[in-house]
C-alpha atoms as a PDB file:
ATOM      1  CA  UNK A   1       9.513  18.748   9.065  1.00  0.00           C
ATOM      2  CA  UNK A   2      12.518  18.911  11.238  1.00  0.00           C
ATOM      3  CA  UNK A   3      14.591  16.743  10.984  1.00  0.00           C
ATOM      4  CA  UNK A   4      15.408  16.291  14.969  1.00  0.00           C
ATOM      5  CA  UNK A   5      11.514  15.184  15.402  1.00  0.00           C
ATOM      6  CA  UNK A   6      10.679  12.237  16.550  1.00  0.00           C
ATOM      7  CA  UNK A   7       8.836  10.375  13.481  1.00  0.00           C
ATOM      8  CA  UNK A   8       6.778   6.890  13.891  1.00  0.00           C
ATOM      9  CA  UNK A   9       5.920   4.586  11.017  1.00  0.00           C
ATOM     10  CA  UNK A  10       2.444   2.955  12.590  1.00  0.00           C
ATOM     11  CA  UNK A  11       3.215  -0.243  10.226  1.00  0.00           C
ATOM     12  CA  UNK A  12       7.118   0.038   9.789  1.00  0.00           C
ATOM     13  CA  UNK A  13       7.091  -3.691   8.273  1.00  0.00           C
ATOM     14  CA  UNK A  14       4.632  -3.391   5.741  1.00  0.00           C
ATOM     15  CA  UNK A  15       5.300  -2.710   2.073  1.00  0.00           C
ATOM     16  CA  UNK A  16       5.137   1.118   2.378  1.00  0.00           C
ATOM     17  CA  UNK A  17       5.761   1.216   5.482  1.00  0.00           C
ATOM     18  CA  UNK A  18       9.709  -0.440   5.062  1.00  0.00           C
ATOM     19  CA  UNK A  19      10.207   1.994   2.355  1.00  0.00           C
ATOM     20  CA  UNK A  20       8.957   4.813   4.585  1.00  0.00           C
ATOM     21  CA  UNK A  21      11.794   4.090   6.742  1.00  0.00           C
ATOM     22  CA  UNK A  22      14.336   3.742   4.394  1.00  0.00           C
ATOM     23  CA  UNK A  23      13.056   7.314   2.643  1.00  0.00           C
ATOM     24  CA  UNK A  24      13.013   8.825   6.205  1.00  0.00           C
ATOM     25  CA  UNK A  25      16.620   7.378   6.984  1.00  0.00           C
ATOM     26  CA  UNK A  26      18.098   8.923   3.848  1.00  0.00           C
ATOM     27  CA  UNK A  27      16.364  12.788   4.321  1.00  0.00           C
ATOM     28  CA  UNK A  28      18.073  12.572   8.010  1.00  0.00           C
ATOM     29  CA  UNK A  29      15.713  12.249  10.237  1.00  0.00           C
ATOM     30  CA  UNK A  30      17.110  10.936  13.193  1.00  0.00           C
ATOM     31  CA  UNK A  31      14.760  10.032  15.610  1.00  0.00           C
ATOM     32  CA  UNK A  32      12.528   7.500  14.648  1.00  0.00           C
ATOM     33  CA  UNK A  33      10.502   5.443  17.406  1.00  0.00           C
ATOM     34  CA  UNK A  34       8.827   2.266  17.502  1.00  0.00           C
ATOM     35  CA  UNK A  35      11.634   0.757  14.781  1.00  0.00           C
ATOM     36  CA  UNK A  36      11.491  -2.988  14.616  1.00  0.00           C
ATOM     37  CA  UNK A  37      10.435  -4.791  17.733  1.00  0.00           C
ATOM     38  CA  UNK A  38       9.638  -1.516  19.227  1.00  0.00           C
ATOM     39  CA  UNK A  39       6.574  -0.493  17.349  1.00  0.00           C
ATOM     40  CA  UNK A  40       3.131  -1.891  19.492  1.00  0.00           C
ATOM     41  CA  UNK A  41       0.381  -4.482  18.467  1.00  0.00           C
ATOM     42  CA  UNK A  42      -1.764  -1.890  16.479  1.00  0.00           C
ATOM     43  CA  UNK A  43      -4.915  -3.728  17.170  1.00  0.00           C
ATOM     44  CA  UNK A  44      -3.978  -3.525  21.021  1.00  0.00           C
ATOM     45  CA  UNK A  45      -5.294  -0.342  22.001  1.00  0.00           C
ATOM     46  CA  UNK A  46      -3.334  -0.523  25.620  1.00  0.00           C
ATOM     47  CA  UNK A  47      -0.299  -1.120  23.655  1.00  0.00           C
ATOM     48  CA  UNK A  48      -0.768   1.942  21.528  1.00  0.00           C
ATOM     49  CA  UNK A  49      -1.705   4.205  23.900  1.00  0.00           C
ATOM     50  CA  UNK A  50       1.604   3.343  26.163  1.00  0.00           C
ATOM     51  CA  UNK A  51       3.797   3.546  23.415  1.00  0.00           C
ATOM     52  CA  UNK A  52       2.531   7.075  22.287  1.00  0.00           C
ATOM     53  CA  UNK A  53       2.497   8.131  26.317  1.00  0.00           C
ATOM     54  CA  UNK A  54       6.372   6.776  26.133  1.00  0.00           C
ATOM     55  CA  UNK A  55       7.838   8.109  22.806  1.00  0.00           C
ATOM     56  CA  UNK A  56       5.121  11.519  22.029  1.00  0.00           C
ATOM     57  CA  UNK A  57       5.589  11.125  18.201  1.00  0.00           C
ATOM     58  CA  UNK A  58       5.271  14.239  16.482  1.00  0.00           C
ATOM     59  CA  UNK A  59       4.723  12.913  13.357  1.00  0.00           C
ATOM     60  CA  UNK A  60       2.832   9.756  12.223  1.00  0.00           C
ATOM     61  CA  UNK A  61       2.566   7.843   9.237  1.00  0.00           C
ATOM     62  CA  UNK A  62      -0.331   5.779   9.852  1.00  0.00           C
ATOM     63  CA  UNK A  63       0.616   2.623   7.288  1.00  0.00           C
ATOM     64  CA  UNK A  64      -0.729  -0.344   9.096  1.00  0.00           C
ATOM     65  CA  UNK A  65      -2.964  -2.494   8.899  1.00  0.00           C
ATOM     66  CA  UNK A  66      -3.082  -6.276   7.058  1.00  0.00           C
ATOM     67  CA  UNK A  67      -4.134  -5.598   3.261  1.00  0.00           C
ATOM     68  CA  UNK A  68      -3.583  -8.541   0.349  1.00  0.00           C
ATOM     69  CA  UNK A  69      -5.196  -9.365  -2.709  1.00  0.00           C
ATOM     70  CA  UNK A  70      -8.641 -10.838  -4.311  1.00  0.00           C
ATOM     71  CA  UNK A  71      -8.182 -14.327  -2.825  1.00  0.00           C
ATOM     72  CA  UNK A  72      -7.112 -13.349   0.529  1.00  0.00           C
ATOM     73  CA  UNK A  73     -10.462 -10.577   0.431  1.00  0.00           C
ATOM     74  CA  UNK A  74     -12.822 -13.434  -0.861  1.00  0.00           C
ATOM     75  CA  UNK A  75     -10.855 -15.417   1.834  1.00  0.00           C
ATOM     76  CA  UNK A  76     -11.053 -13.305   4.927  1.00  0.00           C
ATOM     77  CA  UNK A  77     -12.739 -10.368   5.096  1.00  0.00           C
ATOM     78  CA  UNK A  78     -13.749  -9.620   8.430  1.00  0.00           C
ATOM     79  CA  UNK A  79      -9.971 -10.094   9.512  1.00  0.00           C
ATOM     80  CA  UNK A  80      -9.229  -7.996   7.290  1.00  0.00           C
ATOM     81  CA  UNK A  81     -12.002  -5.673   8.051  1.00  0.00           C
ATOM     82  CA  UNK A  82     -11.442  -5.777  11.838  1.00  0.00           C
ATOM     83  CA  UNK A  83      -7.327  -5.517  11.635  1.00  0.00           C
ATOM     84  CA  UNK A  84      -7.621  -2.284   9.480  1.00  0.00           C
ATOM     85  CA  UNK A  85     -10.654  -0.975  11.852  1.00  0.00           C
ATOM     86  CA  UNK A  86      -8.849  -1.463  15.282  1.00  0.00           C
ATOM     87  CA  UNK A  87      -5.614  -0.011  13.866  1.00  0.00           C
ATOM     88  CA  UNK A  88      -6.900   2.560  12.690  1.00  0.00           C
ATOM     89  CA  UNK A  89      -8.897   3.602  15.296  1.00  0.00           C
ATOM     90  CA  UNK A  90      -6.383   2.965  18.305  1.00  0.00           C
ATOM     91  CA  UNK A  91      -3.103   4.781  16.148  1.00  0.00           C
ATOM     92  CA  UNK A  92      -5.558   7.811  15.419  1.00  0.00           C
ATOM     93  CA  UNK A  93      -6.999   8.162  19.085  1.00  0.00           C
ATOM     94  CA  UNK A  94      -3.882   7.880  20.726  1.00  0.00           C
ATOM     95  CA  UNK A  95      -2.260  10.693  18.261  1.00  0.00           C
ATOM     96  CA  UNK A  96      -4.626  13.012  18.952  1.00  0.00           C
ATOM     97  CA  UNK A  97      -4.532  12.666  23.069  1.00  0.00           C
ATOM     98  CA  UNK A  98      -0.824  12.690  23.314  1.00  0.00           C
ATOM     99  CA  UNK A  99      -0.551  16.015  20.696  1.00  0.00           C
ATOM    100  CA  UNK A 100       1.237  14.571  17.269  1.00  0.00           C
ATOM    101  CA  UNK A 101       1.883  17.560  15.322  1.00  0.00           C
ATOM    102  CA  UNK A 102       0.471  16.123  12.371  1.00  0.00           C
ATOM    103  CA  UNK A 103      -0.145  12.432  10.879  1.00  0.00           C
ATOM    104  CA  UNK A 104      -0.776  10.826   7.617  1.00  0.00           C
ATOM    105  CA  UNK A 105      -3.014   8.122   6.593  1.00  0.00           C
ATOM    106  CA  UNK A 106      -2.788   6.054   3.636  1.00  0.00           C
ATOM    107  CA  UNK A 107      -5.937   4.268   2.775  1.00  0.00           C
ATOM    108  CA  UNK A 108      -6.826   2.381  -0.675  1.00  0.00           C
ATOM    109  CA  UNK A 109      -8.043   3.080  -4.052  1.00  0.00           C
ATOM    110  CA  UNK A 110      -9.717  -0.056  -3.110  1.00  0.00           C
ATOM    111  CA  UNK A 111     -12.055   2.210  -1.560  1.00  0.00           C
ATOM    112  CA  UNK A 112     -12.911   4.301  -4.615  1.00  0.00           C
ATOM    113  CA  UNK A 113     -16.469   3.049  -6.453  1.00  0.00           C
ATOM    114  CA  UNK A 114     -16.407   0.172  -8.899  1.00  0.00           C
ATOM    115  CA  UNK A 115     -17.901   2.589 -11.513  1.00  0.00           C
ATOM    116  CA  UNK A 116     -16.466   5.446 -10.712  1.00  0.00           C
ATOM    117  CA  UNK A 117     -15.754   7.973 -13.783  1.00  0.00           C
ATOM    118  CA  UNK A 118     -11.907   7.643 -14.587  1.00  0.00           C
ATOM    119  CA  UNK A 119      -9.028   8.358 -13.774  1.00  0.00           C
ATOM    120  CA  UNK A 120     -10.549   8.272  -9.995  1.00  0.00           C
ATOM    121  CA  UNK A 121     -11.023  11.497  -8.734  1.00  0.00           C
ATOM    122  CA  UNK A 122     -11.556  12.253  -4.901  1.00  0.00           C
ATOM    123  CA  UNK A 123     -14.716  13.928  -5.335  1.00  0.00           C
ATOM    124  CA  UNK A 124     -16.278  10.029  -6.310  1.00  0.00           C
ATOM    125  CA  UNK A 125     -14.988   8.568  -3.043  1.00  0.00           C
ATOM    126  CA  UNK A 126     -18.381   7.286  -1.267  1.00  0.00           C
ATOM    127  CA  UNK A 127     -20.593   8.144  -4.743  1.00  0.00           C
ATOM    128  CA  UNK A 128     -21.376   4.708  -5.487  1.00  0.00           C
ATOM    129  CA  UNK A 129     -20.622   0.527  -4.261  1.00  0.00           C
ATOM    130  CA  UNK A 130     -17.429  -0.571  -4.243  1.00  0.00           C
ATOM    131  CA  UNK A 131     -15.948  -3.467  -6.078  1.00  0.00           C
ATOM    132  CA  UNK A 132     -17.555  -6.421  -3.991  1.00  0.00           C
ATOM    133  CA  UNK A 133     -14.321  -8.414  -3.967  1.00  0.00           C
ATOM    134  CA  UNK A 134     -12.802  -5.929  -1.254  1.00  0.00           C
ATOM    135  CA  UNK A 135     -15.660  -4.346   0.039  1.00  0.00           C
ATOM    136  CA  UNK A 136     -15.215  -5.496   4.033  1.00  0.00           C
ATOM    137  CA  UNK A 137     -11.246  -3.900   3.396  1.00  0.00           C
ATOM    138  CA  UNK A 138     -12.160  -0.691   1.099  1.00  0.00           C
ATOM    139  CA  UNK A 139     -15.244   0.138   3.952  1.00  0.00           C
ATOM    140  CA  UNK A 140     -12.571  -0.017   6.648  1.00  0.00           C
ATOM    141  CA  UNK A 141     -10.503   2.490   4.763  1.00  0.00           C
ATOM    142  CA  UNK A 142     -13.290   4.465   3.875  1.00  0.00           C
ATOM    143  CA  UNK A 143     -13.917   4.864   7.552  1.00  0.00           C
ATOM    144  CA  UNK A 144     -10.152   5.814   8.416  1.00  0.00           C
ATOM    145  CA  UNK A 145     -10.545   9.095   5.962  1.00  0.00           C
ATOM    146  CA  UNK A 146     -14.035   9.879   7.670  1.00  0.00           C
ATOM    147  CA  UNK A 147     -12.367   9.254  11.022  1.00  0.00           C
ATOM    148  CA  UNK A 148      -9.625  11.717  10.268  1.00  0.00           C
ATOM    149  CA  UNK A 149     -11.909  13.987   9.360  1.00  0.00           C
ATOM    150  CA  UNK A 150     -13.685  14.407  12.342  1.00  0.00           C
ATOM    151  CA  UNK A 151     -10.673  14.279  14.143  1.00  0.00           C
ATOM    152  CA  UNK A 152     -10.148  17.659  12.245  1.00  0.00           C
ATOM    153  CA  UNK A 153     -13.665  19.363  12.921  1.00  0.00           C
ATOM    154  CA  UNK A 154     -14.226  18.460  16.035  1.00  0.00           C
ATOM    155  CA  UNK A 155     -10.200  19.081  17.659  1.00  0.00           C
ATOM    156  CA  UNK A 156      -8.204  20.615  15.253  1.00  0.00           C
ATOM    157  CA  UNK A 157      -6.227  18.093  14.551  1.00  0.00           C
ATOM    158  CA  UNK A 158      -3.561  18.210  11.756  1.00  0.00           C
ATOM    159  CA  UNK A 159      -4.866  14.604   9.713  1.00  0.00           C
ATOM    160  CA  UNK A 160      -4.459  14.538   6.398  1.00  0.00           C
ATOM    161  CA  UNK A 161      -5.678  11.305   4.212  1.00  0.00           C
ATOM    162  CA  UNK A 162      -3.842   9.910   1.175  1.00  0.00           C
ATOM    163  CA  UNK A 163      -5.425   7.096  -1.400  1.00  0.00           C
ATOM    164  CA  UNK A 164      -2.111   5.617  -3.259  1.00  0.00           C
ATOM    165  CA  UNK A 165      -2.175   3.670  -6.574  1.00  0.00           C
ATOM    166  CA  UNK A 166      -1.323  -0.004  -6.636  1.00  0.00           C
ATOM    167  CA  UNK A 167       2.016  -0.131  -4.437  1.00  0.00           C
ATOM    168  CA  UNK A 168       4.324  -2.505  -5.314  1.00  0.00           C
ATOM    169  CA  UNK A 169       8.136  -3.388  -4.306  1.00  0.00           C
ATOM    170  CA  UNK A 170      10.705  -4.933  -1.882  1.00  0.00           C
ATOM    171  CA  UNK A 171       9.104  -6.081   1.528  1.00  0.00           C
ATOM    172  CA  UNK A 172       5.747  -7.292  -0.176  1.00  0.00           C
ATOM    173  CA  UNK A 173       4.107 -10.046   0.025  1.00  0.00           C
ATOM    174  CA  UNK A 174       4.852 -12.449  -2.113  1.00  0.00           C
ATOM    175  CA  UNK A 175       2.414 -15.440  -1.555  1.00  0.00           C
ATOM    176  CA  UNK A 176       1.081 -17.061  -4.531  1.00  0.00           C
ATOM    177  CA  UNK A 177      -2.826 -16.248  -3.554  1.00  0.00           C
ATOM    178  CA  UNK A 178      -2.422 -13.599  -0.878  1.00  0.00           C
ATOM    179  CA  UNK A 179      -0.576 -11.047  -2.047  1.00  0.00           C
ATOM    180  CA  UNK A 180      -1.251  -8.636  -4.613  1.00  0.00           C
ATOM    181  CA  UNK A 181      -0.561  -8.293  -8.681  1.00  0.00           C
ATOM    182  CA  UNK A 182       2.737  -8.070  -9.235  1.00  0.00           C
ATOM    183  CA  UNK A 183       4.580  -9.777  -6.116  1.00  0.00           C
ATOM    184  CA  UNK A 184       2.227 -12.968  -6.465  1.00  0.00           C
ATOM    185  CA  UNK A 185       2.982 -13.145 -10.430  1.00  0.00           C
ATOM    186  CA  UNK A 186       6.612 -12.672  -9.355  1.00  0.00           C
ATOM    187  CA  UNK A 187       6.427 -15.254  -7.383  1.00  0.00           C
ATOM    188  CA  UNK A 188       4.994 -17.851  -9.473  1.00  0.00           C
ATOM    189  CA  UNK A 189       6.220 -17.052 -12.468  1.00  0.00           C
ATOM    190  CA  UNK A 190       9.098 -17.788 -10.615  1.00  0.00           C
ATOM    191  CA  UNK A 191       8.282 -21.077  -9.789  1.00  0.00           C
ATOM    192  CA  UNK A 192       7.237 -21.687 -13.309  1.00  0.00           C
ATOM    193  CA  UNK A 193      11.017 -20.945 -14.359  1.00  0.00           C
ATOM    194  CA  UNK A 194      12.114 -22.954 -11.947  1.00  0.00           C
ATOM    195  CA  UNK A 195       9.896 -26.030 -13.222  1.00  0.00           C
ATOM    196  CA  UNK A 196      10.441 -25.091 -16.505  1.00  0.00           C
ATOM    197  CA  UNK A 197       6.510 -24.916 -17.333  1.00  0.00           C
ATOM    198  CA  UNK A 198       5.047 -23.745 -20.856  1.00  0.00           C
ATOM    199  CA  UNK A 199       2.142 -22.387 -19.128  1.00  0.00           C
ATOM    200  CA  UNK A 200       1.651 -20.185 -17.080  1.00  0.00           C
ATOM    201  CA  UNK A 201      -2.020 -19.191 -15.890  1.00  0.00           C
ATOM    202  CA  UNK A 202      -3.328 -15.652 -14.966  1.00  0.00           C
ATOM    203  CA  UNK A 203      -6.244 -15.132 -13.158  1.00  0.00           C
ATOM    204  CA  UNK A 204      -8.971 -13.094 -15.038  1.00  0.00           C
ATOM    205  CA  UNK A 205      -8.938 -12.152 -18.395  1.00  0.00           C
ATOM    206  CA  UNK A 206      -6.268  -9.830 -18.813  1.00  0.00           C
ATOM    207  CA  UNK A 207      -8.392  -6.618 -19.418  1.00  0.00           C
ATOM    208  CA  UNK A 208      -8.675  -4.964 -16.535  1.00  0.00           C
ATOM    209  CA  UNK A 209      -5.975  -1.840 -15.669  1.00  0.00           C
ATOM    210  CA  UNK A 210      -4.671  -1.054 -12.613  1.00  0.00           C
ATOM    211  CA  UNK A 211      -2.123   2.286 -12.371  1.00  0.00           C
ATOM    212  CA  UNK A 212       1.011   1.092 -10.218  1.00  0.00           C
ATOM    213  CA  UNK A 213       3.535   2.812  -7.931  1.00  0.00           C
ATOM    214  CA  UNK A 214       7.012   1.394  -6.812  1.00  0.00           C
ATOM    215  CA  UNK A 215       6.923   1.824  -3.327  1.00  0.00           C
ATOM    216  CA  UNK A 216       9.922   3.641  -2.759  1.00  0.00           C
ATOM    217  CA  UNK A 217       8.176   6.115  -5.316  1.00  0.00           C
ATOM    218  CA  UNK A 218       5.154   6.154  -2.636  1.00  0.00           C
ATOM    219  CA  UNK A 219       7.472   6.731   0.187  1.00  0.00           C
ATOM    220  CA  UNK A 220       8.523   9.709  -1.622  1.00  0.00           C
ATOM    221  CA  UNK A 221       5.170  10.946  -2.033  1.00  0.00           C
ATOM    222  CA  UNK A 222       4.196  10.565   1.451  1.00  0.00           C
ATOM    223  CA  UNK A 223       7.290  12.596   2.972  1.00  0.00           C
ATOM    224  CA  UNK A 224       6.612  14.890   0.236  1.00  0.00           C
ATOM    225  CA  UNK A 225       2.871  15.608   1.188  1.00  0.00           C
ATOM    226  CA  UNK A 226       3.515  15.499   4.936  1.00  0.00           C
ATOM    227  CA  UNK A 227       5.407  18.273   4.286  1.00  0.00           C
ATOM    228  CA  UNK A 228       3.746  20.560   2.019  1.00  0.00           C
ATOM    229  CA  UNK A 229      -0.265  19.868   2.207  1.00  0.00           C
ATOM    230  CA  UNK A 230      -2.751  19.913   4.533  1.00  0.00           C
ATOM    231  CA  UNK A 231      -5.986  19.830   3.613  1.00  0.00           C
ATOM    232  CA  UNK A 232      -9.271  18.600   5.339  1.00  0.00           C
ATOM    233  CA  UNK A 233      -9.888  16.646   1.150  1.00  0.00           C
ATOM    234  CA  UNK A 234      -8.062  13.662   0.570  1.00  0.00           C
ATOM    235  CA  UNK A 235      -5.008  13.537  -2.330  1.00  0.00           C
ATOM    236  CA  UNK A 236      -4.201  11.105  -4.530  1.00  0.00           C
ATOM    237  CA  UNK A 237      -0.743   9.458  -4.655  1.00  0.00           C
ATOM    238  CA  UNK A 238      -0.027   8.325  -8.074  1.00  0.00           C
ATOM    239  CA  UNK A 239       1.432   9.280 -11.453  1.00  0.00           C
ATOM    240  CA  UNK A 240       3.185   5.801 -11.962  1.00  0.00           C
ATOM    241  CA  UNK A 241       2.186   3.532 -14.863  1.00  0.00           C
ATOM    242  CA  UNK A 242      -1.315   2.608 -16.211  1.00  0.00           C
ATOM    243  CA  UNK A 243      -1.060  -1.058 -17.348  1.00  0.00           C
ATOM    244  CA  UNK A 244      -3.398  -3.826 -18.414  1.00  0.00           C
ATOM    245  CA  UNK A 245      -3.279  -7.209 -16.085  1.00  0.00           C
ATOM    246  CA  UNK A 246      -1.831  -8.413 -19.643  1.00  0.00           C
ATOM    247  CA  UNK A 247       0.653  -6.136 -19.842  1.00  0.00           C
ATOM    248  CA  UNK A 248       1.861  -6.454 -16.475  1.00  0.00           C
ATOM    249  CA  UNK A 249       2.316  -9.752 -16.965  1.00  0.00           C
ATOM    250  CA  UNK A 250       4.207  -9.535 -19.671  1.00  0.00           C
ATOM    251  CA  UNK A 251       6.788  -7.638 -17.979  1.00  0.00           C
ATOM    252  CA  UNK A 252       6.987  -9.435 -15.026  1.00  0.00           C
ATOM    253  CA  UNK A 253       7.568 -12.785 -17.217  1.00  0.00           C
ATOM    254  CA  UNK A 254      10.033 -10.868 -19.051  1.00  0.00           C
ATOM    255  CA  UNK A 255      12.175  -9.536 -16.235  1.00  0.00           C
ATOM    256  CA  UNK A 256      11.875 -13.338 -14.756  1.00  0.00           C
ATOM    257  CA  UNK A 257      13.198 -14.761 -17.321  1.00  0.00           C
ATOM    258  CA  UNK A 258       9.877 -17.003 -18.052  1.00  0.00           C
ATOM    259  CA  UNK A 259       9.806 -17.652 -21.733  1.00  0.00           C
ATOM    260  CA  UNK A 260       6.371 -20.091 -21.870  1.00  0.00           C
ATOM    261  CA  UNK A 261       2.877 -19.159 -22.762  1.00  0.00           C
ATOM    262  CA  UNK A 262       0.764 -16.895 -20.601  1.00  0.00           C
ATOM    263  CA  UNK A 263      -2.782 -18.785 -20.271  1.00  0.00           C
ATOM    264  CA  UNK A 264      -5.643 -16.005 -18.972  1.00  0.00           C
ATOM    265  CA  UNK A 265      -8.223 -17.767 -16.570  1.00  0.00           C
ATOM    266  CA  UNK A 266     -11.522 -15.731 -17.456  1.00  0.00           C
ATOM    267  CA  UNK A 267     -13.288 -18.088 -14.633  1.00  0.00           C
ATOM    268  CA  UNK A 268     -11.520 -16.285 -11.683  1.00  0.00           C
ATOM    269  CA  UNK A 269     -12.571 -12.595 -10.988  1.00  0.00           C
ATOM    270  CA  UNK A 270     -11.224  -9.349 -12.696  1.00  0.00           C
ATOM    271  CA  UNK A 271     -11.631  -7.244  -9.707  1.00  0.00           C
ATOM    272  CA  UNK A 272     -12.386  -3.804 -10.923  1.00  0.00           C
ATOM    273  CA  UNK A 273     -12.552  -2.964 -14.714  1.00  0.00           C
ATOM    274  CA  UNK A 274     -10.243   0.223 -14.290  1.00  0.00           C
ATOM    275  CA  UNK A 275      -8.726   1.884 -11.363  1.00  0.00           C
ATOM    276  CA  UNK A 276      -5.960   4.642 -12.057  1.00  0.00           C
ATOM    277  CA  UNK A 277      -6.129   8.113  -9.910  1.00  0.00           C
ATOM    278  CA  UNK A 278      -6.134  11.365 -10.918  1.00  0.00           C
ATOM    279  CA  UNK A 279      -3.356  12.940  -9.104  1.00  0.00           C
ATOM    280  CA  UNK A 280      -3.538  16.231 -10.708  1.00  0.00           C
ATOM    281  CA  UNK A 281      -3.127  18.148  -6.962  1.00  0.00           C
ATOM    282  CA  UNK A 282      -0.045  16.072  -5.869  1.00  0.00           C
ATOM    283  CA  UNK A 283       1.279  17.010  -9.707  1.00  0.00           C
ATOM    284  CA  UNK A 284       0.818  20.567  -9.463  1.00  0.00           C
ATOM    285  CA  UNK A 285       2.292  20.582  -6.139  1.00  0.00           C
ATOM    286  CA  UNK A 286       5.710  19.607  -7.864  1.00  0.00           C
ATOM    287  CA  UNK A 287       5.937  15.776  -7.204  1.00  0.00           C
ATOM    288  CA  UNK A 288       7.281  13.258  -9.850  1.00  0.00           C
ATOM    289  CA  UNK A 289       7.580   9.298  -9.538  1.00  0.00           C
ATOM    290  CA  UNK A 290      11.259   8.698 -10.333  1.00  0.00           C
ATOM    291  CA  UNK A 291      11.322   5.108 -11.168  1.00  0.00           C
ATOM    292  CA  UNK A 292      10.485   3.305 -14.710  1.00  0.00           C
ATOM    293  CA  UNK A 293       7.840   0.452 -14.330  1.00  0.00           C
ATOM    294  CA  UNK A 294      10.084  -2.062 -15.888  1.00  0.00           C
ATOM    295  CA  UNK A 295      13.012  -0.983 -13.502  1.00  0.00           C
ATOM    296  CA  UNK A 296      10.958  -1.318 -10.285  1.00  0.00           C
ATOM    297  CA  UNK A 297      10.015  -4.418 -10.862  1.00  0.00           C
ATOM    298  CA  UNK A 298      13.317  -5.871 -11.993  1.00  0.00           C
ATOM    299  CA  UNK A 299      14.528  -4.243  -8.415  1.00  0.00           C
ATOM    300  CA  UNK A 300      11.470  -5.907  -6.533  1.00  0.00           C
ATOM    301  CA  UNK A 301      12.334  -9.388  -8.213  1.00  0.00           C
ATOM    302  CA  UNK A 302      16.359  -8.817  -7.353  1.00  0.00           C
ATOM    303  CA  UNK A 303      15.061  -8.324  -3.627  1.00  0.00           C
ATOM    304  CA  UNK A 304      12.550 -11.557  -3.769  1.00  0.00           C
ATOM    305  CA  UNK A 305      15.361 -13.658  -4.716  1.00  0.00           C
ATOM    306  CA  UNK A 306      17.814 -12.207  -2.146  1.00  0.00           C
ATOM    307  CA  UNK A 307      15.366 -12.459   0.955  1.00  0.00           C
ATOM    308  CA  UNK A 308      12.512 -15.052  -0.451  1.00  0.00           C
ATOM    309  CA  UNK A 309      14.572 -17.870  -1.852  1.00  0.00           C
ATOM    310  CA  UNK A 310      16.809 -19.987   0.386  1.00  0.00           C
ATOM    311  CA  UNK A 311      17.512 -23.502  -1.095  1.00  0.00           C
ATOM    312  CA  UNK A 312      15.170 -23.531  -3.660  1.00  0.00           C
ATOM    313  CA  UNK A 313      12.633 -22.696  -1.218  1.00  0.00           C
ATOM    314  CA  UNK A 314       9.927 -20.223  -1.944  1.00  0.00           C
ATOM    315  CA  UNK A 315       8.730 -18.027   1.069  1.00  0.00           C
ATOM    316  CA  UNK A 316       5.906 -15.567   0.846  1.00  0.00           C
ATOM    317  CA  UNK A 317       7.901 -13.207   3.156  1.00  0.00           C
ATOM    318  CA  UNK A 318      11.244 -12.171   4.043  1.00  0.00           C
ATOM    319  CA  UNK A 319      13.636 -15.960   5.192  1.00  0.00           C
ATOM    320  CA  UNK A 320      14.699 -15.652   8.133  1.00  0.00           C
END
């Protein structure tokens, strides 16, 4: 990539997408559109379309898109279906008409089959139903990769699809029953401190694994394989740690400083049994997470108290 091209971040607030920026600022690149209050309504397809016919991107990370965790997908899945649907659709359709030289999507492993032989390989991806819990989200992702596909056959286009492991980091969010693992047992285990609580309840029963990625790690990843892949298959973004629900909260009370008991609920859902990628390709290609588990997420809890707290007060994103 050179670094005089102009480079958008479709979803430059998000979790990856903030650390996208940050990755992009450090390599140099200097021209980066639709920064901050710049970047369009990516469920307005006008919106999109001007912006692209104004600032001709000629790269795209394609980011967006409102995501959370198994309450807010019990909670409010068609807005979550329809958010990741229209972005997806208006960012890709408007790349393709105004010529980017080549984009990159990022869907889920949320879109990978419940039972799917592990660690999750891309040749399972629409093999079998999808954990039930996210299935309006993972079938919108699902569609993004098919949509970029045909984009390929049927113009040529340069889209390449991604499916990362369990980002986590600065920039997430951080509400108690919206966001995902580790930001929402930041947060409240957080509070618990705070209260000075013995307990401290989990939902689920512990068991289930889930393979995580700092998501300045991700960032990494995704610079790295807009640069040197480009195949019409998707590739898997992980390599980070493979951890129980236990475990991870274990570490995340440890870095916190909570020193009470840590109560599993086995009455609220698990999600999926197992979910950790086989990134094998991305491996071979040379490309190494740099950041220990434990020292990502005493980084993302550093950030959550500098930007989340203000008086005591707990906020699910950024104060402002």
């Amino acid at each position: 990539m050179n670094r005089k091209a102009r480079v958008f971040v479709a979803g430059g607030e998000t979790l990856v997408g903030a650390a996208l920026l940050g990755a992009l600022h450090e390599n140099g690149f200097s021209k980066l559109v639709g920064l901050g209050p710049y970047e369009p309504d990516l469920t307005d397809a006008a919106e999109v379309d001007a912006f692209f016919a104004d600032t001709l991107p000629e790269y795209v990370f394609l980011v967006g898109g409102k995501s959370g965790g198994i309450g807010l997908n019990r909670a409010r899945p068609a807005d979550l279906m329809l958010d990741n649907l229209r972005t997806i659709t208006n960012v890709l359709d408007a790349a393709h008409r105004y010529g980017a030289t080549k984009l990159l999507y990022l869907a889920s492993s949320c879109a990978y089959p419940k039972h799917a032989p592990q660690p999750l390989r891309v040749e399972s991806l629409t093999a079998g139903p999808v954990e039930p819990t996210s299935e309006a989200y993972a079938t919108a992702k699902l569609a993004g990769w098919k949509l970029c596909t045909a984009y390929r056959r049927q113009y040529g286009c340069r889209f390449v699809t991604a499916f990362p492991a369990n980002a986590f980091g600065p920039h997430d969010d951080f509400g108690a029953d919206a966001g995902h693992v580790i930001p929402a047992l930041l947060r409240r285990a957080h509070e618990a401190k705070v209260r000075g609580d013995r307990v401290l309840t989990v939902w689920g029963t512990g068991t289930p694994k889930r393979e995580f990625i700092y998501s300045r790690d991700l960032a990494d990843a995704c610079l790295f394989v807009m640069e040197r892949y480009d195949g019409e298959d998707p590739i898997n973004l992980g390599g980070g740690a493979d951890l129980s629900i236990a475990e991870t909260a274990r570490v995340v009370a440890d870095v916190v400083g909570f020193r009470g008991q840590l109560v599993f609920d086995a009455g609220k859902p698990d999600g999926a049994p197992l979910k950790g990628l086989d990134s094998s390709e991305l491996l071979a290609l040379g490309w190494r997470p740099a950041t220990a588990f434990r020292t990502a997420v005493a980084d993302t809890y550093h950030w959550f108290l500098q930007h989340c707290v203000t008086e005591g007060t707990v906020h699910a994103r950024a104060a402002v």
